[in-house]
C-alpha atoms as a PDB file:
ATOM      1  CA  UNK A   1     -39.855-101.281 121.477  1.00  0.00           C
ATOM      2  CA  UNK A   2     -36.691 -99.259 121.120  1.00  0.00           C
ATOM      3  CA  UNK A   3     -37.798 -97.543 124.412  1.00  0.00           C
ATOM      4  CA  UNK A   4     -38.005-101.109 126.383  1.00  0.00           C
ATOM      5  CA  UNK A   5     -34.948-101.423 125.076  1.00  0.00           C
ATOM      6  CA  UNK A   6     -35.820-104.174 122.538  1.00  0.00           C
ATOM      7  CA  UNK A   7     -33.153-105.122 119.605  1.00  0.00           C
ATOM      8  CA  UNK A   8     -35.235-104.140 116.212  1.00  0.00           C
ATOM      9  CA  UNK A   9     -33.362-106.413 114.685  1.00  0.00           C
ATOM     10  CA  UNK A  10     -35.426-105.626 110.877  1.00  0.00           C
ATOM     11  CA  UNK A  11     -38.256-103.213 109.497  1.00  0.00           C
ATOM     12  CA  UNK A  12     -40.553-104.896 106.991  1.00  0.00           C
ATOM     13  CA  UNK A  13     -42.379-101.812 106.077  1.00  0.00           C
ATOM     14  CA  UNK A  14     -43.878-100.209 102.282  1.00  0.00           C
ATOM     15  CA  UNK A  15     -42.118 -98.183  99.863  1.00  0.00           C
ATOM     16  CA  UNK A  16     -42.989 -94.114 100.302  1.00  0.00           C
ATOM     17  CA  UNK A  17     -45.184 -93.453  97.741  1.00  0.00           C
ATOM     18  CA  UNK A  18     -45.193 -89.305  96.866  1.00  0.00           C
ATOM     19  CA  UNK A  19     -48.434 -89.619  95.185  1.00  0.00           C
ATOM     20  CA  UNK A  20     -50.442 -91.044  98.156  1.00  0.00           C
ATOM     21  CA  UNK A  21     -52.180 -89.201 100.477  1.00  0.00           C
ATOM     22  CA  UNK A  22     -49.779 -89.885 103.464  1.00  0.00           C
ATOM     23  CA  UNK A  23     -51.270 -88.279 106.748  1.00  0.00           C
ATOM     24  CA  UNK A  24     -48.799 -90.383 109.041  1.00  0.00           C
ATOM     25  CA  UNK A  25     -44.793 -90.629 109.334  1.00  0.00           C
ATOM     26  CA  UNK A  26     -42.538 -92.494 107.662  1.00  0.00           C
ATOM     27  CA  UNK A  27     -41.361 -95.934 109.443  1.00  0.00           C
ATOM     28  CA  UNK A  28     -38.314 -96.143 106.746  1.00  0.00           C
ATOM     29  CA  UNK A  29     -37.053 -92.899 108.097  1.00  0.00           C
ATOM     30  CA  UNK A  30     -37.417 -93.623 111.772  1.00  0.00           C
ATOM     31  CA  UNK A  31     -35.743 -97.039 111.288  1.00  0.00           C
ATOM     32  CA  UNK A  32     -33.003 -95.217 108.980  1.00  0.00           C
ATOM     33  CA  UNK A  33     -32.431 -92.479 112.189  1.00  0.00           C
ATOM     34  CA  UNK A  34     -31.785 -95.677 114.279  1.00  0.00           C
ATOM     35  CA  UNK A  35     -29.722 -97.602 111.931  1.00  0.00           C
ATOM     36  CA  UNK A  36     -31.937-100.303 112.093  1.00  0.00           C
ATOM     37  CA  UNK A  37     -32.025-102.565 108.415  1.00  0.00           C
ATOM     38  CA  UNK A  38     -35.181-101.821 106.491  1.00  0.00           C
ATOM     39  CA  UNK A  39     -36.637-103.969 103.386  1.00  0.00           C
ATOM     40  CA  UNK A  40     -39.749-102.711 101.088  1.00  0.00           C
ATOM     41  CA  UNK A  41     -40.895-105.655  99.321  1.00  0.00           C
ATOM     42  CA  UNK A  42     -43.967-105.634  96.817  1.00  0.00           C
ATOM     43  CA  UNK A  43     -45.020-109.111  97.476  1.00  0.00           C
ATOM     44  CA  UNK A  44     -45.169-110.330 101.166  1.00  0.00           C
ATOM     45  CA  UNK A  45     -44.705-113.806  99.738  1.00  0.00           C
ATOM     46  CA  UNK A  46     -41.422-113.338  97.905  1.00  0.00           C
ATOM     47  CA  UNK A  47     -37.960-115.449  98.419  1.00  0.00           C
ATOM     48  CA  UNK A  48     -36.781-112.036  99.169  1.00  0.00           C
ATOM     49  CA  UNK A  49     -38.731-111.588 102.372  1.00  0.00           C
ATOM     50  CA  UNK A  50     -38.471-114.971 103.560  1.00  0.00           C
ATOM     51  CA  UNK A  51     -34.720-115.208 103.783  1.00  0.00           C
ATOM     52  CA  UNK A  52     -34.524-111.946 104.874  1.00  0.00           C
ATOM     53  CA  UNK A  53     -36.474-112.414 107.995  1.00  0.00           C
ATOM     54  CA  UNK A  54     -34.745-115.616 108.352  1.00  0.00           C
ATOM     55  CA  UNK A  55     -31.465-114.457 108.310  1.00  0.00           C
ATOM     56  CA  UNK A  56     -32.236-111.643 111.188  1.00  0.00           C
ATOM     57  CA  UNK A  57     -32.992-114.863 113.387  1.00  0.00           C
ATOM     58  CA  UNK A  58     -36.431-113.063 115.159  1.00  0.00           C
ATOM     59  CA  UNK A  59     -37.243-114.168 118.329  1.00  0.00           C
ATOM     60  CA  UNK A  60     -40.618-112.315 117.876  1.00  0.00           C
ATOM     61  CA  UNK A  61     -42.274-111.052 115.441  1.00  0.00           C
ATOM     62  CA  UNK A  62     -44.765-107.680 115.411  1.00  0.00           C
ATOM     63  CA  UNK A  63     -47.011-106.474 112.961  1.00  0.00           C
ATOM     64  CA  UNK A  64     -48.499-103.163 113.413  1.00  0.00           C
ATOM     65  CA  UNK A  65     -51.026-101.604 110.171  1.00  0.00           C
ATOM     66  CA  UNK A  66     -48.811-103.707 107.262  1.00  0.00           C
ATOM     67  CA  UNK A  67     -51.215-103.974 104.424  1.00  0.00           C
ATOM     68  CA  UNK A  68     -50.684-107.498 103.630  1.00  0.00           C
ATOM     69  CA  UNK A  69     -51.164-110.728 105.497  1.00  0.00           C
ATOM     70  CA  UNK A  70     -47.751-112.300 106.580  1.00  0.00           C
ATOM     71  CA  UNK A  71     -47.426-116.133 104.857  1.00  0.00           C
ATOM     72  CA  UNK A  72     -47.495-118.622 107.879  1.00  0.00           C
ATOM     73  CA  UNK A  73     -43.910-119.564 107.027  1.00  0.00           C
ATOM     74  CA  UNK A  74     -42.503-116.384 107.945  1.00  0.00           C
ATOM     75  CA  UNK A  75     -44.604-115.916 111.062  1.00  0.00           C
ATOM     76  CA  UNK A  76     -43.154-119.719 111.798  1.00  0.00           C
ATOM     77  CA  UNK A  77     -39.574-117.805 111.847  1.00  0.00           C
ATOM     78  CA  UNK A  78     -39.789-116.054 114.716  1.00  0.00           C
ATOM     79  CA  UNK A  79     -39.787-118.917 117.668  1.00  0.00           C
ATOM     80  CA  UNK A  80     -41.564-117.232 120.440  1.00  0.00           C
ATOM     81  CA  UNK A  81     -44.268-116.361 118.325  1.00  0.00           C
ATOM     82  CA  UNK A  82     -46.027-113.461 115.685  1.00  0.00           C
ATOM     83  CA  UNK A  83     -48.217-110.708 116.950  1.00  0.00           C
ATOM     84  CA  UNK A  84     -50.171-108.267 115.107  1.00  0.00           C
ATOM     85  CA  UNK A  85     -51.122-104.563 116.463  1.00  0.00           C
ATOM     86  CA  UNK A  86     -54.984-104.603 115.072  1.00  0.00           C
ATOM     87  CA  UNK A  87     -57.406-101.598 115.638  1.00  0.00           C
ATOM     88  CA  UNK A  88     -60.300-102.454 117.431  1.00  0.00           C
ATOM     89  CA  UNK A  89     -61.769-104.632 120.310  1.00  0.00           C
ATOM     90  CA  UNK A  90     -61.300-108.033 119.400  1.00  0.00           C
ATOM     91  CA  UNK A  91     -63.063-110.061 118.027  1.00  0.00           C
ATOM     92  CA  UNK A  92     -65.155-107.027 117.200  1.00  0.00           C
ATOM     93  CA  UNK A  93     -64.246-105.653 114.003  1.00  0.00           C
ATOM     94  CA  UNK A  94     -62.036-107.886 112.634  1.00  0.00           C
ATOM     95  CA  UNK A  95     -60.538-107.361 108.897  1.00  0.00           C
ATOM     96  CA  UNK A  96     -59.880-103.972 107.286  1.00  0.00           C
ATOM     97  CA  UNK A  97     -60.410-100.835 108.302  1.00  0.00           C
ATOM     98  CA  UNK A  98     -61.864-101.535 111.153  1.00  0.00           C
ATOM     99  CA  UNK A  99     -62.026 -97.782 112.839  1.00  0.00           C
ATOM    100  CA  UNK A 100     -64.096 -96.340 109.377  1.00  0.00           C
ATOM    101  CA  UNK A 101     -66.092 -99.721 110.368  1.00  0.00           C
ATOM    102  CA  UNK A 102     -67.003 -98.887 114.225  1.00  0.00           C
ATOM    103  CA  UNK A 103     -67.513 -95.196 113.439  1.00  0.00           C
ATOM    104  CA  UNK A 104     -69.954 -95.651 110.240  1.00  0.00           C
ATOM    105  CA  UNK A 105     -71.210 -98.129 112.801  1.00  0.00           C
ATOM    106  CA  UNK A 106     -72.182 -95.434 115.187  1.00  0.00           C
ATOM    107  CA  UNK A 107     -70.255 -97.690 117.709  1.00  0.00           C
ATOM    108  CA  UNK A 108     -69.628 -95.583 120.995  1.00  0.00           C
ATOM    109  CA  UNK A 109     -66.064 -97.443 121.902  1.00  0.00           C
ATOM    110  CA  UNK A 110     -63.347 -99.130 120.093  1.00  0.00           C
ATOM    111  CA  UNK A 111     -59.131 -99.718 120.787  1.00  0.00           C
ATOM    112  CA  UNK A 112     -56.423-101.122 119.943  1.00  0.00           C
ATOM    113  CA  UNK A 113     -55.844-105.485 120.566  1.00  0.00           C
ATOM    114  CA  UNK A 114     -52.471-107.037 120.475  1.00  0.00           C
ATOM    115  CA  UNK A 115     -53.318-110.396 119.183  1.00  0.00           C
ATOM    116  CA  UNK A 116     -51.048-113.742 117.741  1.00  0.00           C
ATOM    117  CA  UNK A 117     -51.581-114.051 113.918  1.00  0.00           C
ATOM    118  CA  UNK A 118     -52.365-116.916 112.546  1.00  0.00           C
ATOM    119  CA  UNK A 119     -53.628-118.000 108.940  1.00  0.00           C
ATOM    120  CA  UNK A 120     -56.558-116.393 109.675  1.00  0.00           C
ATOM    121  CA  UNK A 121     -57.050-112.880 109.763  1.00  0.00           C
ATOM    122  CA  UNK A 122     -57.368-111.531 113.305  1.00  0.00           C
ATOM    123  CA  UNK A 123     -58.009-114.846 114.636  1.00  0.00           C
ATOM    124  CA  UNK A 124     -55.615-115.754 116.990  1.00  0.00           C
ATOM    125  CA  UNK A 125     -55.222-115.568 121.123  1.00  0.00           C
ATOM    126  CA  UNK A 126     -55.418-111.625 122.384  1.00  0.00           C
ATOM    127  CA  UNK A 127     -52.372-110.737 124.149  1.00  0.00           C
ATOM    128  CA  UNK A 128     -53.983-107.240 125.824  1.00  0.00           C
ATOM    129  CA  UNK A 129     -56.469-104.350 124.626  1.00  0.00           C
ATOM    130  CA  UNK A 130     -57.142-100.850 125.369  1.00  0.00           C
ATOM    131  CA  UNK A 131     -60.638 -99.110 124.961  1.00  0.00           C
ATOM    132  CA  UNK A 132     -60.968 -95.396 123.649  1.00  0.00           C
ATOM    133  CA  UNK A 133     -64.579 -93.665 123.039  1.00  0.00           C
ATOM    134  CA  UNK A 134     -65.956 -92.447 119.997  1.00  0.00           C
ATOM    135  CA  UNK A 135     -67.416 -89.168 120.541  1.00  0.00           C
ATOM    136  CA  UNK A 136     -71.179 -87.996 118.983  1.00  0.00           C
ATOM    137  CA  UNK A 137     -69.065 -86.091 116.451  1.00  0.00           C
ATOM    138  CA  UNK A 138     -65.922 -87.574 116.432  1.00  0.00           C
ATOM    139  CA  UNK A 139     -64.097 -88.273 112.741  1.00  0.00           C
ATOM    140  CA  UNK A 140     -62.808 -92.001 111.798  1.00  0.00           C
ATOM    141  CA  UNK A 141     -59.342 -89.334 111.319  1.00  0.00           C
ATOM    142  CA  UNK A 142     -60.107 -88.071 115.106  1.00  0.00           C
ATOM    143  CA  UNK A 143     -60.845 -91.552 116.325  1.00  0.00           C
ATOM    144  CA  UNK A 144     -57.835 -92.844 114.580  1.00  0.00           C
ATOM    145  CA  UNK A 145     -55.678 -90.895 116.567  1.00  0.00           C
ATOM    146  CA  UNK A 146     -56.607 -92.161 119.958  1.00  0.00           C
ATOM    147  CA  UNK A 147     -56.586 -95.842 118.711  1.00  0.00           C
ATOM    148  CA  UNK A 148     -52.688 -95.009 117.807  1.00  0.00           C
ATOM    149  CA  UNK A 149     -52.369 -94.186 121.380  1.00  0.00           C
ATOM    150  CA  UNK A 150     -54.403 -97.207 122.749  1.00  0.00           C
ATOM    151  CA  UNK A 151     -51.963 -99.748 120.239  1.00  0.00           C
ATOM    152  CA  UNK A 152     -48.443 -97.722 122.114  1.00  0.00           C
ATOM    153  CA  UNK A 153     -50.210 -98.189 125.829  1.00  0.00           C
ATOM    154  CA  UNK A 154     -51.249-101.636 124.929  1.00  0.00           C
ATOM    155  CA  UNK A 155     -47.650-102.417 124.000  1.00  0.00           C
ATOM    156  CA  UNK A 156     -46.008-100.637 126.156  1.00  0.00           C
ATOM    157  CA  UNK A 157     -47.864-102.570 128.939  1.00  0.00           C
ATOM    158  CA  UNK A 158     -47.476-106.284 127.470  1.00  0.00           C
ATOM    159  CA  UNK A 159     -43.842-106.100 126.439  1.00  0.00           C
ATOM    160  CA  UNK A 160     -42.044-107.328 129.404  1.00  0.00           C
ATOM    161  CA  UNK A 161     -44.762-110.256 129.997  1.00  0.00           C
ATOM    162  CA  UNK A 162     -43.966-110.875 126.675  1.00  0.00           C
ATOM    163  CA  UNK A 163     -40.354-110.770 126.651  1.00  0.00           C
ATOM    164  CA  UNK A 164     -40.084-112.673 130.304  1.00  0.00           C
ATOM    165  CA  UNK A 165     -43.063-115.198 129.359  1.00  0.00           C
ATOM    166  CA  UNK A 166     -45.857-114.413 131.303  1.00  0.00           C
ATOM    167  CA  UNK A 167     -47.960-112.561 129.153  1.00  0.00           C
ATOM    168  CA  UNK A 168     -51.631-114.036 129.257  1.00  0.00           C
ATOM    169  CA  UNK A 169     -53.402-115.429 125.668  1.00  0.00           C
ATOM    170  CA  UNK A 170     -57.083-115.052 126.108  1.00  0.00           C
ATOM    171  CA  UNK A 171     -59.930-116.896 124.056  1.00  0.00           C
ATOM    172  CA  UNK A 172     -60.813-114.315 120.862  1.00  0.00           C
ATOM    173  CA  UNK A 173     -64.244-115.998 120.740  1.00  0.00           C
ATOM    174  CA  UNK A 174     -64.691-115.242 116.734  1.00  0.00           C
ATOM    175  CA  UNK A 175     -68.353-115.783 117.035  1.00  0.00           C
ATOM    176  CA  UNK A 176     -69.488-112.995 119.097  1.00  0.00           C
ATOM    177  CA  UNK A 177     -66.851-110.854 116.780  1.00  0.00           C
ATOM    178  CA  UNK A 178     -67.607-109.204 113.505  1.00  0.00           C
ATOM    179  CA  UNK A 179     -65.085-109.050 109.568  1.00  0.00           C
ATOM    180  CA  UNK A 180     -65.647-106.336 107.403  1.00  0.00           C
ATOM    181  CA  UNK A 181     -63.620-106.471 104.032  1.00  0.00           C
ATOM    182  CA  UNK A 182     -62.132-102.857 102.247  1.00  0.00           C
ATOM    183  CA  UNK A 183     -64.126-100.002 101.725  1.00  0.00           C
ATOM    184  CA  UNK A 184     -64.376 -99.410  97.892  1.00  0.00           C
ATOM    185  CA  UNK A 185     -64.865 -95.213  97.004  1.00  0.00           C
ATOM    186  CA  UNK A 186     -67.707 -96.146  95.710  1.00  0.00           C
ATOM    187  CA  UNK A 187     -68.837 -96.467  99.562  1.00  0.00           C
ATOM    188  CA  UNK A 188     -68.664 -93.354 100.184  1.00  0.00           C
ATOM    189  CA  UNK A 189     -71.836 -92.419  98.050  1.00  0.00           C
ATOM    190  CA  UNK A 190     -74.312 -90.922 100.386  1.00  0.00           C
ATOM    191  CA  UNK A 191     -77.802 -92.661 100.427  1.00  0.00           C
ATOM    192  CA  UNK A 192     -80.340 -89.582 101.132  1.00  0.00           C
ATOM    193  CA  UNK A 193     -82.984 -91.978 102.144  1.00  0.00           C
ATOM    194  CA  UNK A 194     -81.222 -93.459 105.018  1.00  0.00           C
ATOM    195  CA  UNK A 195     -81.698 -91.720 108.540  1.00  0.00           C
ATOM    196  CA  UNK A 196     -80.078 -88.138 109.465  1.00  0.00           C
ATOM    197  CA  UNK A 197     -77.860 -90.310 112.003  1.00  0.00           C
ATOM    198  CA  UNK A 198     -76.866 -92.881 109.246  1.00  0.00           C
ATOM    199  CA  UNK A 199     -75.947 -90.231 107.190  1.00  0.00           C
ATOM    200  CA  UNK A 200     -73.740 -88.299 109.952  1.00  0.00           C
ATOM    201  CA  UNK A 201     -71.706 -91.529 110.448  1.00  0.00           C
ATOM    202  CA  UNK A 202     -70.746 -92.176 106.719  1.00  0.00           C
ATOM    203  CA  UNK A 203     -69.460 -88.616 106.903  1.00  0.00           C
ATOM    204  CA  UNK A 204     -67.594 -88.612 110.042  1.00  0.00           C
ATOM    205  CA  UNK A 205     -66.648 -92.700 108.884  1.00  0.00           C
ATOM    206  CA  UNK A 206     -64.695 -90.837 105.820  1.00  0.00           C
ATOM    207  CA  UNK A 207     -63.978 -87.235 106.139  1.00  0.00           C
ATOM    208  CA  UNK A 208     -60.638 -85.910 106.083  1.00  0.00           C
ATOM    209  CA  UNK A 209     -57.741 -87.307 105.637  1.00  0.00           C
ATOM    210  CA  UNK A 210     -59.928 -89.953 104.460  1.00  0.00           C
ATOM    211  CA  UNK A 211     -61.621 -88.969 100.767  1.00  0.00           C
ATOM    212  CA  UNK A 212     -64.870 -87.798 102.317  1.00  0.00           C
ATOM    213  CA  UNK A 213     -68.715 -88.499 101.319  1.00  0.00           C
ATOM    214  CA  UNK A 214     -70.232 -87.288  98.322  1.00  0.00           C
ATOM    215  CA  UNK A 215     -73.119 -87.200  96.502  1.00  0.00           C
ATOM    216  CA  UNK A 216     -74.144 -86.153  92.673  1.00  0.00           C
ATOM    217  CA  UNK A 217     -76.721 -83.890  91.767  1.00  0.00           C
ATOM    218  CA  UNK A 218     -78.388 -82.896  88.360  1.00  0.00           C
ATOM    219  CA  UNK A 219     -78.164 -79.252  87.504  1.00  0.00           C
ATOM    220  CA  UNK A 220     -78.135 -76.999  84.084  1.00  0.00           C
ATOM    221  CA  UNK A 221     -74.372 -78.006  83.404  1.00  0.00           C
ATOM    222  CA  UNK A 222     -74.745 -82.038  83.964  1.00  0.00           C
ATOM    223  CA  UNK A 223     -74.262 -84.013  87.092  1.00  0.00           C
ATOM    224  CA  UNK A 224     -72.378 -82.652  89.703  1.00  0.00           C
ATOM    225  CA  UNK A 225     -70.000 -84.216  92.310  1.00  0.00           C
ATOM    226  CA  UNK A 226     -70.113 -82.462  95.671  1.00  0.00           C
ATOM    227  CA  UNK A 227     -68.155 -83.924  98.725  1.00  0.00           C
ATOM    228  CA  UNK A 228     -69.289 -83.475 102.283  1.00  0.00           C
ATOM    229  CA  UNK A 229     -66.170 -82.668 104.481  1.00  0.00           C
ATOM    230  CA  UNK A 230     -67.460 -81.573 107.555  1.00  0.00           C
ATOM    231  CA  UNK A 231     -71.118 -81.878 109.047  1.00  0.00           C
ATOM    232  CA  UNK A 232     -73.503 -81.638 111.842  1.00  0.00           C
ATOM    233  CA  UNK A 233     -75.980 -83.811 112.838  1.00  0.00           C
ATOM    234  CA  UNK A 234     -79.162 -81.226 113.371  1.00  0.00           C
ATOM    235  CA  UNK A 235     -82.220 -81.943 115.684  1.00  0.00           C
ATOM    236  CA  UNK A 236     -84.824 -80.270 113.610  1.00  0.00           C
ATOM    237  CA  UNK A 237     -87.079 -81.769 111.139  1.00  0.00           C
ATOM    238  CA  UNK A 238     -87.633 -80.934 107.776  1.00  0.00           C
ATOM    239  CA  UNK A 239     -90.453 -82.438 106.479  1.00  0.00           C
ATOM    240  CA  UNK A 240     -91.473 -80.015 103.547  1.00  0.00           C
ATOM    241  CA  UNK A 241     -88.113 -80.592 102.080  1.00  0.00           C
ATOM    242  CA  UNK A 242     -86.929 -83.251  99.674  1.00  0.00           C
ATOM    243  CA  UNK A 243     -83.952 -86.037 100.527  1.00  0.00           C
ATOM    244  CA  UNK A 244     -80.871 -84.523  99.438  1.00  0.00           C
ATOM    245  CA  UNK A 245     -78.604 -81.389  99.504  1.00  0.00           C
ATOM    246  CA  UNK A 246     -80.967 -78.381  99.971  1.00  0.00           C
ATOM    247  CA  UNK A 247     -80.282 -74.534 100.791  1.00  0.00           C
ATOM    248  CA  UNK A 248     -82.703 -72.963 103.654  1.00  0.00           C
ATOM    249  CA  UNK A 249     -82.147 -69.844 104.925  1.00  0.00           C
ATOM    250  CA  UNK A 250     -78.964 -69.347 103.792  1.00  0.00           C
ATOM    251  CA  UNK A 251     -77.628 -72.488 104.854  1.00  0.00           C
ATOM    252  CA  UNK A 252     -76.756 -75.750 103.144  1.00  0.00           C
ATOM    253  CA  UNK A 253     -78.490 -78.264 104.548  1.00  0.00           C
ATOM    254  CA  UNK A 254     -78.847 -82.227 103.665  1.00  0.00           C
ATOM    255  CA  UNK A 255     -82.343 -84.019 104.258  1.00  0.00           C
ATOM    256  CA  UNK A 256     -82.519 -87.454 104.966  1.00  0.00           C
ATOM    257  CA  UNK A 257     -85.003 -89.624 104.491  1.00  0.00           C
ATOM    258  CA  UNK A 258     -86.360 -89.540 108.405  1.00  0.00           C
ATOM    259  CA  UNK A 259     -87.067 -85.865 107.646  1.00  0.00           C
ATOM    260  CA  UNK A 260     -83.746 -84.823 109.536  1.00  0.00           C
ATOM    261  CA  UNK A 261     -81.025 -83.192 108.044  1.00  0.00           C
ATOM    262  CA  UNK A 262     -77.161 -83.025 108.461  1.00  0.00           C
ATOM    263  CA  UNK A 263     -76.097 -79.121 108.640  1.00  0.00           C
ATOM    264  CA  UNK A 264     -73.403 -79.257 106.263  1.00  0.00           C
ATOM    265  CA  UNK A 265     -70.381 -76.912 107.435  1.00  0.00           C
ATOM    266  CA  UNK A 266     -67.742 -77.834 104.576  1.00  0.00           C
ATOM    267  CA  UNK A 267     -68.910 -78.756 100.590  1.00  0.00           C
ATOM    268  CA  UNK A 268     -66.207 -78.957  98.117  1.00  0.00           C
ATOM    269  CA  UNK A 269     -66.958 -78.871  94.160  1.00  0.00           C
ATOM    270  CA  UNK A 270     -64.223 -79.476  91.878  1.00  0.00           C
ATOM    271  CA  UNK A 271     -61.916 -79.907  95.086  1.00  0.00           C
ATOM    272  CA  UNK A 272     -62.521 -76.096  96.138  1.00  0.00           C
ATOM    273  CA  UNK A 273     -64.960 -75.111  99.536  1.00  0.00           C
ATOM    274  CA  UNK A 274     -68.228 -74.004  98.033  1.00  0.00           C
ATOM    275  CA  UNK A 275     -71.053 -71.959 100.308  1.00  0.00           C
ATOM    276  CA  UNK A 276     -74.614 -71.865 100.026  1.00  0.00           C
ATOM    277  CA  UNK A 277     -75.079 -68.934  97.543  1.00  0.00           C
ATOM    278  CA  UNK A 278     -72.214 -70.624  95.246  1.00  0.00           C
ATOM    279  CA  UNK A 279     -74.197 -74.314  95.493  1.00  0.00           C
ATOM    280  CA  UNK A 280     -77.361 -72.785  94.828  1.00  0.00           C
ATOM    281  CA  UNK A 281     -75.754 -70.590  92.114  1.00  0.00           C
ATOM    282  CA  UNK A 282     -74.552 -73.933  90.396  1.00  0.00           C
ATOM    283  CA  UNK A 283     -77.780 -75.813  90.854  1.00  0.00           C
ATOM    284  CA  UNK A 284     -80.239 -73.376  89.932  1.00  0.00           C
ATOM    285  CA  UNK A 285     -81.989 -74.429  93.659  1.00  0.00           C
ATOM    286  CA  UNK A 286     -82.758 -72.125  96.401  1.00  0.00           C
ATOM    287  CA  UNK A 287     -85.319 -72.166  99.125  1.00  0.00           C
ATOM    288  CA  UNK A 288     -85.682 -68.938 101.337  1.00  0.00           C
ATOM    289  CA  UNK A 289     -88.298 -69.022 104.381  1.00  0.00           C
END
């Protein structure tokens, strides 16, 4: 916006928490190294945000990843209208996380919609999209990326229609859309009876920066926690071996329950990279052929 040579007139952003995993940069400091007035309020339906936004007098409004919905008296502040940066195809994917949604989805496309908020979430008229693919192997983290550059190209092409009034609202038909709510970490529990591919796309859905799939297994010490961080999908079948984490030849391998297996390239224990001889070596399990 800066760039187009917009007046940011105020930054409605979240407080920088140290303790969070933060894999992105900091919109408090790039408003702070262009002077722009920044407020971090807890509660989106405060006093406190409501006069502030309606003291900067907005003529628009944008919301771009904020992790609360906007009241519909603040959007009604801003007089030629509120638009939210959402990432995916509308109406496809609407709600949270919607990349971790399309990749566990084994989806093959996704982007970035500009789109006029409303009470709903992701309802309202689409302003402009831009499609990226998802890769075969592609991470929700790798995917993530491009959808960041599909949301700048998508602005950066609608801005002066809608700044001069001519920017097109087109039907988002809701019905031939999907919502999906939060992912819980509980979600990221991998079910060894699904399908190889079903399995491959809950790990690429969550692994790093995201907190990555795990799965417990019983050995000698108790139940242990091991996290799958990075994976390939494997061709082969395996049908002597049971669903689950298994070493053969040397390698950690995990069967699913179509008799493929995910060739498992990173496995952390106790937040430290384990290999095969060091899983087996905690398990008491080794096959050799």
């Amino acid at each position: 916006m800066l760039a187009r040579g917009v007046d940011v007139a105020l930054v409605v952003t979240h407080e920088d928490n140290p303790t969070e995993n933060i894999w992105f940069g900091s919109v408090n400091a790039v408003a702070a190294e262009h002077g722009i007035a920044t407020i971090t309020p807890d509660d989106p339906k405060s006093p406190a945000l409501f006069d502030a936004v309606q003291a900067a007098r907005p003529d628009f409004i944008f919301s771009a990843y904020y992790r609360h919905m906007l009241p519909v008296e603040v959007l009604a502040l801003a007089p030629r209208g509120a638009y939210n940066m959402h990432g995916s195809l509308l109406p496809k994917y609407r709600g949270r996380v919607p990349v971790n949604w399309a990749v566990l989805h084994g989806e093959t496309e996704t982007g970035a919609t500009l789109h006029e908020m409303t009470a709903k979430p992701d309802a309202g008229l689409l302003i402009g999209q831009t499609a990226v693919p998802i890769l075969p192997d592609d991470t929700a983290g790798q995917v993530f990326d491009k959808v960041t550059v599909a949301a700048e190209q998508t602005l950066w092409r609608v801005l002066p229609g809608l700044l001069d009034g001519t920017a097109p609202r087109l039907p988002n038909e809701r019905e031939k859309g999907s919502y999906f709510g939060g992912r819980k970490p509980e979600d990221g529990r991998i079910d060894w009876s699904q399908t190889a591919q079903q399995v491959y796309n809950l790990v690429r859905a969550v692994a790093p920066p995201y907190p990555g799939a795990f799965t417990d297994v019983a050995a000698p010490a108790g139940t242990l926690r091991f996290v799958v961080n990075e994976a390939r999908l494997s061709h082969a079948r395996f049908p002597n071996l049971q669903p689950g984490l298994q070493v053969e030849d040397n390698a950690l391998l995990g069967v699913c329950g179509d008799g493929h297996a995910i060739v498992i390239h990173e496995l952390l224990h106790d937040g430290r990279v384990i290999d095969a001889a060091a899983f087996a070596g905690l398990t008491n399990s080794s096959r050799h052929s």
